[in-house]
Protein backbone atom coordinates (compact mmCIF):
# COMPACT_ATOMS: atom_id res chain seq x y z
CA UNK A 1 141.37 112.72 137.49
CA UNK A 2 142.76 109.32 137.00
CA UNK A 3 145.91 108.77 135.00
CA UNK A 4 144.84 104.95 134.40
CA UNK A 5 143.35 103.48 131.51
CA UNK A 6 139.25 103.09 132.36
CA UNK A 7 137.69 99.90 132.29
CA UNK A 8 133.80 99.15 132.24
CA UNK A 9 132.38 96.87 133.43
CA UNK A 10 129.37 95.66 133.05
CA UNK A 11 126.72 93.50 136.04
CA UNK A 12 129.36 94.29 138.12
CA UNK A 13 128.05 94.28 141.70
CA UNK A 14 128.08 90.63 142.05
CA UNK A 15 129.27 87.81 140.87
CA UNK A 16 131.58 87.18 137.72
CA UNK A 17 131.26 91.33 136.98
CA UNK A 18 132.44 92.40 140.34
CA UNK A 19 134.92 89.77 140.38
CA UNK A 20 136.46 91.49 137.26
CA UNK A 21 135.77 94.82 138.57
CA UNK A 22 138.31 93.97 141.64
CA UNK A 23 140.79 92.56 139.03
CA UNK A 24 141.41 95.30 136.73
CA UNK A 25 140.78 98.05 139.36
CA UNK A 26 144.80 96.82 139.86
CA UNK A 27 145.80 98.71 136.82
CA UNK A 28 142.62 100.21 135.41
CA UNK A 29 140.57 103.15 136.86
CA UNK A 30 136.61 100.99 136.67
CA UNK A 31 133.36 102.72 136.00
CA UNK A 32 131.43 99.47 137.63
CA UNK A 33 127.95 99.52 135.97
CA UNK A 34 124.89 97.70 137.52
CA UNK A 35 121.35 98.52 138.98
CA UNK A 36 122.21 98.09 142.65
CA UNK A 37 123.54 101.28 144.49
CA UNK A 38 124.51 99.69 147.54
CA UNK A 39 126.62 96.72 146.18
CA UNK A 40 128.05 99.48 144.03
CA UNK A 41 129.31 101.67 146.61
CA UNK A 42 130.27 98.16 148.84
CA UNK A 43 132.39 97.35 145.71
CA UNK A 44 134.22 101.09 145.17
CA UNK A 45 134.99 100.98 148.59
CA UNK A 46 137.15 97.72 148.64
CA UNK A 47 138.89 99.07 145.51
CA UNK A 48 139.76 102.50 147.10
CA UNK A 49 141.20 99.98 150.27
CA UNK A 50 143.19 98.66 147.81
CA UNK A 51 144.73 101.28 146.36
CA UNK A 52 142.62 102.08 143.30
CA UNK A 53 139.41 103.99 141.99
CA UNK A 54 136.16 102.98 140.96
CA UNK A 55 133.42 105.48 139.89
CA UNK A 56 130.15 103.68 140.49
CA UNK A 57 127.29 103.86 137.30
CA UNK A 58 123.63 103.01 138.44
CA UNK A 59 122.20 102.41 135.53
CA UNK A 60 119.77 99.65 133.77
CA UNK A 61 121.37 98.58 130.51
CA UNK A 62 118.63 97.27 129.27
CA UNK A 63 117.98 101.03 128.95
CA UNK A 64 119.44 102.53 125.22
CA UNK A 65 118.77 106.30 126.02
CA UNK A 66 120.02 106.08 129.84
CA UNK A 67 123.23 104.00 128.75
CA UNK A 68 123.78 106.72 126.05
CA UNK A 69 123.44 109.14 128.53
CA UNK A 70 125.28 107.16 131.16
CA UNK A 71 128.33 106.04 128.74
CA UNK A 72 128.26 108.01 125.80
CA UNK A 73 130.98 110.43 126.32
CA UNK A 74 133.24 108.37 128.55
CA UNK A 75 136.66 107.79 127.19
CA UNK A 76 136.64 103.59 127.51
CA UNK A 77 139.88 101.76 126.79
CA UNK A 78 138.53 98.78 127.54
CA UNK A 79 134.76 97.49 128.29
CA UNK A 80 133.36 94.52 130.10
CA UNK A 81 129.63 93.44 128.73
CA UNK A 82 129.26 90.68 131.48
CA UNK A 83 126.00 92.03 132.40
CA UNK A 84 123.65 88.80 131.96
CA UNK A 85 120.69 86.99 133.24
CA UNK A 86 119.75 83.09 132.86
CA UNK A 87 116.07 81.51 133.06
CA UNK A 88 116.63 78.05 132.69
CA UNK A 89 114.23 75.89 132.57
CA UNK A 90 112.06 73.89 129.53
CA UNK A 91 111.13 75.82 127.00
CA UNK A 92 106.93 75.26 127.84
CA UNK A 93 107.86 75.87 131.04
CA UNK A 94 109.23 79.64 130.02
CA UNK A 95 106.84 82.63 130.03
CA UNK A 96 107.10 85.38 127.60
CA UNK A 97 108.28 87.70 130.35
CA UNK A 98 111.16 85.48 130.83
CA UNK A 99 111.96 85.27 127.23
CA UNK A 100 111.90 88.50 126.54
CA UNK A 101 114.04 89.97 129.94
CA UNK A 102 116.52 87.21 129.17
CA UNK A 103 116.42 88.66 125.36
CA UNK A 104 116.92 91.99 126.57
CA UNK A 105 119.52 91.83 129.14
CA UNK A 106 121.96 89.31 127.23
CA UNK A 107 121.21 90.96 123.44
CA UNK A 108 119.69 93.84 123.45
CA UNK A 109 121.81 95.65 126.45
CA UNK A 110 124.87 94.58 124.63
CA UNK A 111 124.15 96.35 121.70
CA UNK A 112 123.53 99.16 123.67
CA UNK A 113 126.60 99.38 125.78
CA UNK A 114 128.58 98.52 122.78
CA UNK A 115 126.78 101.34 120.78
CA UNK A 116 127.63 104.27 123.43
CA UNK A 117 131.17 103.18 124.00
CA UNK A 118 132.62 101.84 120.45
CA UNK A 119 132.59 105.39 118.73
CA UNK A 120 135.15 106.67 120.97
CA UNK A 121 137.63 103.60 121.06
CA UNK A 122 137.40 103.45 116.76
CA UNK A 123 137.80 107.42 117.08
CA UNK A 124 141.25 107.10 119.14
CA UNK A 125 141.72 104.06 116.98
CA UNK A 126 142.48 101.61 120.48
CA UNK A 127 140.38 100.06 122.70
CA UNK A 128 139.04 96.32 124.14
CA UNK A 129 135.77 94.95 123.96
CA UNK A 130 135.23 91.87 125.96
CA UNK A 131 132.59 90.10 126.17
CA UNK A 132 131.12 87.01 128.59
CA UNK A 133 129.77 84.53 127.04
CA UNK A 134 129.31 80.99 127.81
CA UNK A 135 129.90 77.74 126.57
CA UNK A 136 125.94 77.52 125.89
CA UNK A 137 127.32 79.86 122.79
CA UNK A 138 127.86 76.49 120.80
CA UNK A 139 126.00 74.05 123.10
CA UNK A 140 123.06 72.71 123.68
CA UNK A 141 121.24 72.15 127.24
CA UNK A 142 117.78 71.01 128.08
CA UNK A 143 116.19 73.79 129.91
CA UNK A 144 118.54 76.47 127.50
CA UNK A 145 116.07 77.29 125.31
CA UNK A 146 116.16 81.28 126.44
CA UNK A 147 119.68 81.13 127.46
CA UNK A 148 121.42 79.37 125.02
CA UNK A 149 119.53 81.85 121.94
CA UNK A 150 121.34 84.70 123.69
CA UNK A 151 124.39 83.27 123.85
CA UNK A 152 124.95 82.12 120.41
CA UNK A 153 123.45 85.63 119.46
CA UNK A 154 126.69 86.81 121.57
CA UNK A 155 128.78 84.58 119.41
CA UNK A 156 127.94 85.94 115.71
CA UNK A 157 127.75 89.57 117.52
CA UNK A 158 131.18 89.07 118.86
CA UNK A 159 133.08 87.04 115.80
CA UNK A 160 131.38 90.29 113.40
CA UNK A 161 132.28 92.84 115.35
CA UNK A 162 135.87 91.83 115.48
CA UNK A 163 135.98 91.80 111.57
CA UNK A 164 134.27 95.27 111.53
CA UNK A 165 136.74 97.02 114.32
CA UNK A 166 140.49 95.32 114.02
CA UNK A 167 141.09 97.94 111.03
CA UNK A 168 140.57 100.68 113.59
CA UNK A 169 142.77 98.75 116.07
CA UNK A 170 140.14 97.63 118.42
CA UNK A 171 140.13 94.47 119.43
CA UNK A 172 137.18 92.41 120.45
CA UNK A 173 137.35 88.80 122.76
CA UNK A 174 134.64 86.88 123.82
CA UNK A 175 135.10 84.53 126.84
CA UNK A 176 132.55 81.69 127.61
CA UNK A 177 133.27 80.00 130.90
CA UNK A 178 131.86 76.53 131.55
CA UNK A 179 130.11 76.31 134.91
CA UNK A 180 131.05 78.96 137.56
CA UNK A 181 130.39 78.94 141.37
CA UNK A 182 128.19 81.92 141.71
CA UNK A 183 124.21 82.35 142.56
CA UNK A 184 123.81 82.95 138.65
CA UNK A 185 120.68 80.75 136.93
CA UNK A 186 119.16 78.09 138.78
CA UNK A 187 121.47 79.39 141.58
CA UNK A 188 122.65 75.65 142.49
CA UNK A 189 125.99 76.54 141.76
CA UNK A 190 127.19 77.91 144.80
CA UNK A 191 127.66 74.49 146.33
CA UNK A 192 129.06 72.78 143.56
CA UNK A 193 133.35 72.91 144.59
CA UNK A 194 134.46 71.40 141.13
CA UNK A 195 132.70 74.15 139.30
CA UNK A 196 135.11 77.45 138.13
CA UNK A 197 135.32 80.20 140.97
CA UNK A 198 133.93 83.90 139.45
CA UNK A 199 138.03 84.63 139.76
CA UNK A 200 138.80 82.49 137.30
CA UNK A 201 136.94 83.99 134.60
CA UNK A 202 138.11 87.62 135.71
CA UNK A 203 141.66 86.18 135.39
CA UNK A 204 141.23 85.42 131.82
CA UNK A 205 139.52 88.36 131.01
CA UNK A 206 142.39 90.42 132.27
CA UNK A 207 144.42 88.05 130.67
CA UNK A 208 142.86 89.01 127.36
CA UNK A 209 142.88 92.83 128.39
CA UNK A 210 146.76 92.47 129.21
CA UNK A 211 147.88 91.09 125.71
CA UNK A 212 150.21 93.05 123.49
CA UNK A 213 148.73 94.95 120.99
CA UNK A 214 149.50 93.16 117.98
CA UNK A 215 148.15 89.90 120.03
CA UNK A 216 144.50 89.91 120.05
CA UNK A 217 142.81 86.94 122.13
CA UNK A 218 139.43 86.96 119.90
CA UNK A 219 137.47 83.34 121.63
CA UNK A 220 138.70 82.01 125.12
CA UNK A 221 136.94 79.13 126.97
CA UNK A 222 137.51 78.16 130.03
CA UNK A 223 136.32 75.21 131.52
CA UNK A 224 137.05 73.12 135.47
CA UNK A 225 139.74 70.81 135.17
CA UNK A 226 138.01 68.01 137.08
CA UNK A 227 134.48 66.22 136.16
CA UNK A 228 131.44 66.68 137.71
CA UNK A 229 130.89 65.56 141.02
């Protein structure tokens, strides 16, 4: 058994999520959740290289009773919902497959992560819920029709809960990066060099995760320094 705080995290064999994952694996045991098996077991076995543990959860959040299952009884001090998809294109372009996986993986999966893990961090009265968002939270986009919904959903989700929870001293932050170099959406980020790297949104999430606990970080956004190019 660990002695380390856990972290969860959430989408967290590629990407933003396993970017975090390696971050806080440097003073957090992380229960790295996602559908994929092998980039699971790729990612536990960098963080054992580096000195810590990772317990890998194959799971489909979009799932309620296999998250419950999954997450219910695990003793979270802090949790990552970064698991998120993005269909973005016009909205008569969309089809109502689209809509509704985008609806499920950024909404509905974060109320169900949230709803298996919360009871325990209000019960031990401490605990962090973070949450990725995106600037598309307060934004508009053509082509964000799907995406955008979600992410303002996040937004009222995250600003409520945070009311709700602070009495029980848990805190809740929401971080919405601008664009990020990854394969995420249209997937014609990964060329773009001015764009955020995935490290720089784990580094202000653990920058969030590492404040004192009178300090809560509740909205962070993080955007490149440099215009498009």
């Amino acid at each position: 058994m660990t002695t380390r705080p856990t972290a969860v995290v959430t989408g967290a064999s590629r990407g933003i999520g396993r970017a975090i994952a390696l971050r806080l694996a440097a003073t957090h045991h992380v229960a790295a959740v996602a559908r994929s098996a092998d980039q699971l077991a790729a990612l536990a076995g960098e963080i054992e290289q580096a000195g810590g543990t990772c317990a890998p959860v194959v799971l489909d959040v979009t799932d309620g009773a296999a998250v419950e299952r999954a997450l219910g009884g695990l003793e979270a001090d802090v949790l990552v919902n970064n698991a998120g998809i993005g269909h973005l294109k016009p909205f008569l372009e969309l089809t109502p497959e689209e809509w509704h996986r985008t609806i499920d993986v950024n909404v509905n999966a974060l109320f169900h992560v949230t709803r298996a893990v919360l009871p325990g961090m209000t019960a031990r009265k401490r605990g962090h819920v973070v949450i990725v968002g995106s600037i598309a939270g307060r934004s508009a986009f053509v082509g964000g029709t799907a995406y955008g919904a979600t992410k303002h959903a996040v937004m009222g989700f995250a600003e409520s809960l945070m009311l709700e929870v602070r009495e029980h001293d848990v805190k809740v932050t929401v971080v919405n990066p601008g664009s990020v170099r990854t394969g995420f959406g249209r997937g014609d980020m990964a060329g773009k060099g001015w764009a955020l790297d995935a490290d720089d949104v784990a580094a202000a999430v653990a920058y969030a995760v590492a404040t004192p606990p009178n300090v809560l970080v509740h909205r962070l956004e993080i955007r490149a320094n440099h215009p498009r190019k």
